[in-house]
Protein backbone atom coordinates (compact mmCIF):
# COMPACT_ATOMS: atom_id res chain seq x y z
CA UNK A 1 0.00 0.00 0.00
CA UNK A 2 2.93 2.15 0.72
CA UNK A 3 1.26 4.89 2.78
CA UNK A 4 1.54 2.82 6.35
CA UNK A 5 -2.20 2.56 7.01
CA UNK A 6 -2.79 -1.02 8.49
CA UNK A 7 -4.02 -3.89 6.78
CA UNK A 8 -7.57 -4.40 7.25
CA UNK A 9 -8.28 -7.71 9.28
CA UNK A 10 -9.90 -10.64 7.59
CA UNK A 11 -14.05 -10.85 7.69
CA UNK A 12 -14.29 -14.09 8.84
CA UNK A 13 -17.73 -16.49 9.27
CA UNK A 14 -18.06 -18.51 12.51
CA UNK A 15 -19.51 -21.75 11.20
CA UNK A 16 -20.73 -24.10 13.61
CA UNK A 17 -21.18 -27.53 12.43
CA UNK A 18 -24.36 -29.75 14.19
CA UNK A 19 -25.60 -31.57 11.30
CA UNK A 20 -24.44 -35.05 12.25
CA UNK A 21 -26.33 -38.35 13.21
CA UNK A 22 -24.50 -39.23 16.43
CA UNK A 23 -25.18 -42.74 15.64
CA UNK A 24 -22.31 -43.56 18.09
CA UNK A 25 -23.05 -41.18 20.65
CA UNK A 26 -26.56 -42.12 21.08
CA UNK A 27 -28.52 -38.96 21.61
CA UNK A 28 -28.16 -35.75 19.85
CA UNK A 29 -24.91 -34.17 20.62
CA UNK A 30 -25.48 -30.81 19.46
CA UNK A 31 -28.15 -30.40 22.60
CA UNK A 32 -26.57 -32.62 24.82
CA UNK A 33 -26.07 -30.02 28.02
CA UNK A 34 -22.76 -29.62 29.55
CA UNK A 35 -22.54 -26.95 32.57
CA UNK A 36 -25.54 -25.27 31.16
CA UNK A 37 -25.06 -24.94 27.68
CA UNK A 38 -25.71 -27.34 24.99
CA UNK A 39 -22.70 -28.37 23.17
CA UNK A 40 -23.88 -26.13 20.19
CA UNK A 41 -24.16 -23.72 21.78
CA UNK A 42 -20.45 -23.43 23.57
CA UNK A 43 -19.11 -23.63 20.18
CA UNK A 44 -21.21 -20.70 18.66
CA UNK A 45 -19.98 -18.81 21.95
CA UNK A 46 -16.38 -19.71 21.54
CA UNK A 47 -16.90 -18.06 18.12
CA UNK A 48 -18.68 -15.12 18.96
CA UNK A 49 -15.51 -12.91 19.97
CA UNK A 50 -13.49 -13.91 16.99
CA UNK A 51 -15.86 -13.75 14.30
CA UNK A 52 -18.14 -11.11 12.42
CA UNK A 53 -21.27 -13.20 12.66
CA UNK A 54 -21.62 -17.06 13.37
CA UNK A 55 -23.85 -19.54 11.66
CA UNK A 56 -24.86 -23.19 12.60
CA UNK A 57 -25.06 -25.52 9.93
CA UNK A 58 -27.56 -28.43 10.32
CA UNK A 59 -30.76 -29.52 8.70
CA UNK A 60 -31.37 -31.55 11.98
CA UNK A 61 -32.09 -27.62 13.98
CA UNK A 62 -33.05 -25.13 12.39
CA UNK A 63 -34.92 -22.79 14.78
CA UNK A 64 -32.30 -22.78 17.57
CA UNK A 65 -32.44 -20.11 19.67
CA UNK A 66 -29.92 -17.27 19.48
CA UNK A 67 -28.27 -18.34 16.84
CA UNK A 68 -29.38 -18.13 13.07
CA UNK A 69 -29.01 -21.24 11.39
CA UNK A 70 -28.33 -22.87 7.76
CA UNK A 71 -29.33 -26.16 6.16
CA UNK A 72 -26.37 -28.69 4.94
CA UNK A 73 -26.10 -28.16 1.25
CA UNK A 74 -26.03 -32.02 1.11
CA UNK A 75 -27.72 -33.44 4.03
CA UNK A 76 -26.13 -36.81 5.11
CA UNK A 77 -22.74 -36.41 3.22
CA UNK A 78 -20.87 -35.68 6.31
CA UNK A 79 -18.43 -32.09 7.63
CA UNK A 80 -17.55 -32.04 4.56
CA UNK A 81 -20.67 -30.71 2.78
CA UNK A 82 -21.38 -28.63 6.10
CA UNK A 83 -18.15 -26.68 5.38
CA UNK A 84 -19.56 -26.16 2.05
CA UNK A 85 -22.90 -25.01 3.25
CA UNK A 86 -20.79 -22.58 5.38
CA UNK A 87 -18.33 -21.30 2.49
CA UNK A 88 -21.53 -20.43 0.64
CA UNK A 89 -22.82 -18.55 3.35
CA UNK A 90 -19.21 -16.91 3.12
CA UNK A 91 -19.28 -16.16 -0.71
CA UNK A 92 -23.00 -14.37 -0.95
CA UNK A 93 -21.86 -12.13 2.27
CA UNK A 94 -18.38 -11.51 0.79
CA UNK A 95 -16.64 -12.81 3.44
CA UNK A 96 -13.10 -13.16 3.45
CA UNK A 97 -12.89 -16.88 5.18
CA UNK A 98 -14.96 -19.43 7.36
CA UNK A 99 -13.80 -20.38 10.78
CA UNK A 100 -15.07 -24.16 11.24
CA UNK A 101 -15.73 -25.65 14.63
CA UNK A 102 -17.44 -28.94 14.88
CA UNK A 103 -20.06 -28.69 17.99
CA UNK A 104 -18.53 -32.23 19.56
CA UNK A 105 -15.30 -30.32 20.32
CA UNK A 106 -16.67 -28.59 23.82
CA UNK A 107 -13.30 -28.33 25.48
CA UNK A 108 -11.30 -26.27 23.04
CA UNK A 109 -9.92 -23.83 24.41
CA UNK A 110 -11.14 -19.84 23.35
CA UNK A 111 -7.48 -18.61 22.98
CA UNK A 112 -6.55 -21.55 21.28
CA UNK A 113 -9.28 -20.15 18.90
CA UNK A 114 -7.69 -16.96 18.94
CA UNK A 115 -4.44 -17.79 18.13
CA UNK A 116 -5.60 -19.41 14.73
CA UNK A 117 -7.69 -16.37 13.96
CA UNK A 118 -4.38 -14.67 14.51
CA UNK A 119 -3.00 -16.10 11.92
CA UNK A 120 -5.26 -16.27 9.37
CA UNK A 121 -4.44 -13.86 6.20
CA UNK A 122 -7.59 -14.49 3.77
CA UNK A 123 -5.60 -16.04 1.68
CA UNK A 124 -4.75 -19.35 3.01
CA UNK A 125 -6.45 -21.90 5.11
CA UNK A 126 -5.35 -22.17 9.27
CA UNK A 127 -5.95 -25.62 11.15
CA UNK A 128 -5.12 -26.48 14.65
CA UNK A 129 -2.44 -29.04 14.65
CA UNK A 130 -3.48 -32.92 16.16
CA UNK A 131 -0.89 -35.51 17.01
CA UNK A 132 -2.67 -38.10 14.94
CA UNK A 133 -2.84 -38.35 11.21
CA UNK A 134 -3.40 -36.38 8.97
CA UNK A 135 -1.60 -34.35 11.58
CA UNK A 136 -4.44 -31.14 12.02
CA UNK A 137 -7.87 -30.93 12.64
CA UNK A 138 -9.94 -29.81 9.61
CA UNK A 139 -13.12 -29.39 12.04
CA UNK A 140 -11.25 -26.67 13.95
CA UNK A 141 -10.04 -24.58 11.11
CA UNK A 142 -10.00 -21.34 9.03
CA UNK A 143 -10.57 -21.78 5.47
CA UNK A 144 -10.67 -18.78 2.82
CA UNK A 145 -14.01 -18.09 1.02
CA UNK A 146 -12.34 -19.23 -2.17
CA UNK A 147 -11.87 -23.10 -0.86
CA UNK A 148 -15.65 -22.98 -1.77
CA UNK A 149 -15.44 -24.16 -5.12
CA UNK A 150 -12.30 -26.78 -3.73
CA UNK A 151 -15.18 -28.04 -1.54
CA UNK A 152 -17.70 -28.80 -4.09
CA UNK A 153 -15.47 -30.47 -6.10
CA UNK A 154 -14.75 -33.01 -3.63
CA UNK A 155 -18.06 -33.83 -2.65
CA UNK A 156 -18.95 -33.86 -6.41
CA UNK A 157 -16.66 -36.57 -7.15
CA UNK A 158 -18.40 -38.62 -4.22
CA UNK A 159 -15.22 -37.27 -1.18
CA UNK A 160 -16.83 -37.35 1.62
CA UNK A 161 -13.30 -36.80 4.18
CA UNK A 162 -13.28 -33.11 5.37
CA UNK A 163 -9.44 -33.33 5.70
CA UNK A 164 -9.37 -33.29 2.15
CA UNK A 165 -9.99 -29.97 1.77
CA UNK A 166 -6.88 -28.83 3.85
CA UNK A 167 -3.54 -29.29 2.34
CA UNK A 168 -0.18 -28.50 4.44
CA UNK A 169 1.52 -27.41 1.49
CA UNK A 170 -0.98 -24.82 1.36
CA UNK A 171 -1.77 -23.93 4.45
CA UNK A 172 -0.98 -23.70 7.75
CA UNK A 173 -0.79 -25.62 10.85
CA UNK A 174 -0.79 -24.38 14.38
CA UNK A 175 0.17 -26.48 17.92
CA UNK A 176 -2.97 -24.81 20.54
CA UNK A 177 -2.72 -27.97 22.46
CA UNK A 178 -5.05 -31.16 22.76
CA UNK A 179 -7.84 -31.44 20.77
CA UNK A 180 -10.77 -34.25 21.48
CA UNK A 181 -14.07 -35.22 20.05
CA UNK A 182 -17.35 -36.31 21.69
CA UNK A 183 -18.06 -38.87 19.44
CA UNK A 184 -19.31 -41.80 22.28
CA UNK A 185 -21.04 -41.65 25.99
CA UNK A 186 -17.60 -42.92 27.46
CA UNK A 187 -15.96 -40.20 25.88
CA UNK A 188 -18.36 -37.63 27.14
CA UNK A 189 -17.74 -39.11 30.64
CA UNK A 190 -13.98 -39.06 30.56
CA UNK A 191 -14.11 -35.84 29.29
CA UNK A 192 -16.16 -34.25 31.78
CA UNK A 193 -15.88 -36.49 34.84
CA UNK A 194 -18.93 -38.49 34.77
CA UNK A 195 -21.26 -35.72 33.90
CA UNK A 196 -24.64 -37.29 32.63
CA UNK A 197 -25.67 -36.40 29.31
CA UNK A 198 -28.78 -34.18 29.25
CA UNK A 199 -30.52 -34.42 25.81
């Protein structure tokens, strides 16, 4: 720019995603209540300080309260086409990038959030980093507007893996510490300490 004004931060999208089945977990995660708050909740919370606006994707909810919600673009087909319901969301409101949380990820922590928001340029997608393969987390990452099309493409030739749609040779990773998934009742109870599950 050359005349020192400041670079103008990213417009980024909270995107929430609660459209899954919880086949494993047995009850609906997304309203399962932990310390008051359903898991969906939380996460649209945790995103509320680092984003411009937040959106939950799921055809399972759509009236939650306080938060305004979008249907999957491909209901069934997994994160994958929730991210894309999100990155449309991104592209008609000219935002610069999605930040993706999946809602079974309650324990994250907020500046952990921060410090990938931190990083995040517009033009190239942030993940936190996980010890196991693929080696991030593509349900807790930033991806530019433009991954949109990248994302349609995959589920149109029948992908179905959100990780597919990050690439460390084009983005980048970032260590903000342990990252776990509710995906089973024993899970929720180690994570929490015995805690029952409220539906």
């Amino acid at each position: 720019m050359g005349d020192g004004a400041p670079m103008a931060s990213p417009s980024i999208l909270g995107v929430v995603l609660a459209g899954g089945r919880s086949r494993r977990f047995g009850s609906d995660k997304a309203v399962a209540v932990w310390a008051g708050r359903t898991l969906v909740t939380r996460a649209a919370d945790s995103l509320r300080s680092l984003c411009d606006d937040v959106v939950v994707v799921s055809s399972l909810h759509p009236d939650l309260p306080g938060v305004r919600t979008v249907p999957d673009t491909r209901p069934d087909e997994g994160p994958l086409a929730g991210i894309e319901a999100g990155l449309f969301v991104a592209e008609r409101e000219d935002r610069d990038g999605v930040f993706v949380l999946a809602c079974d990820m309650p324990a994250v922590d907020p500046e952990a959030l921060r410090s990938l928001s931190e990083v995040f340029d517009g033009g190239r997608p942030v993940s936190a980093a996980r010890a196991v393969e693929p080696g991030f987390e593509p349900l807790c990452a930033i991806y530019p507007a433009s991954y949109r099309a990248k994302a349609s493409r995959l589920l149109d030739a029948g992908e179905r893996a959100a990780w597919r749609l990050f690439s460390k040779a084009e983005g980048e990773v970032v260590e903000v510490g342990a990252i776990v998934n509710v995906n089973t009742p024993d899970e929720w109870s180690d994570l929490i300490g015995g805690e029952e599950i409220v539906p």
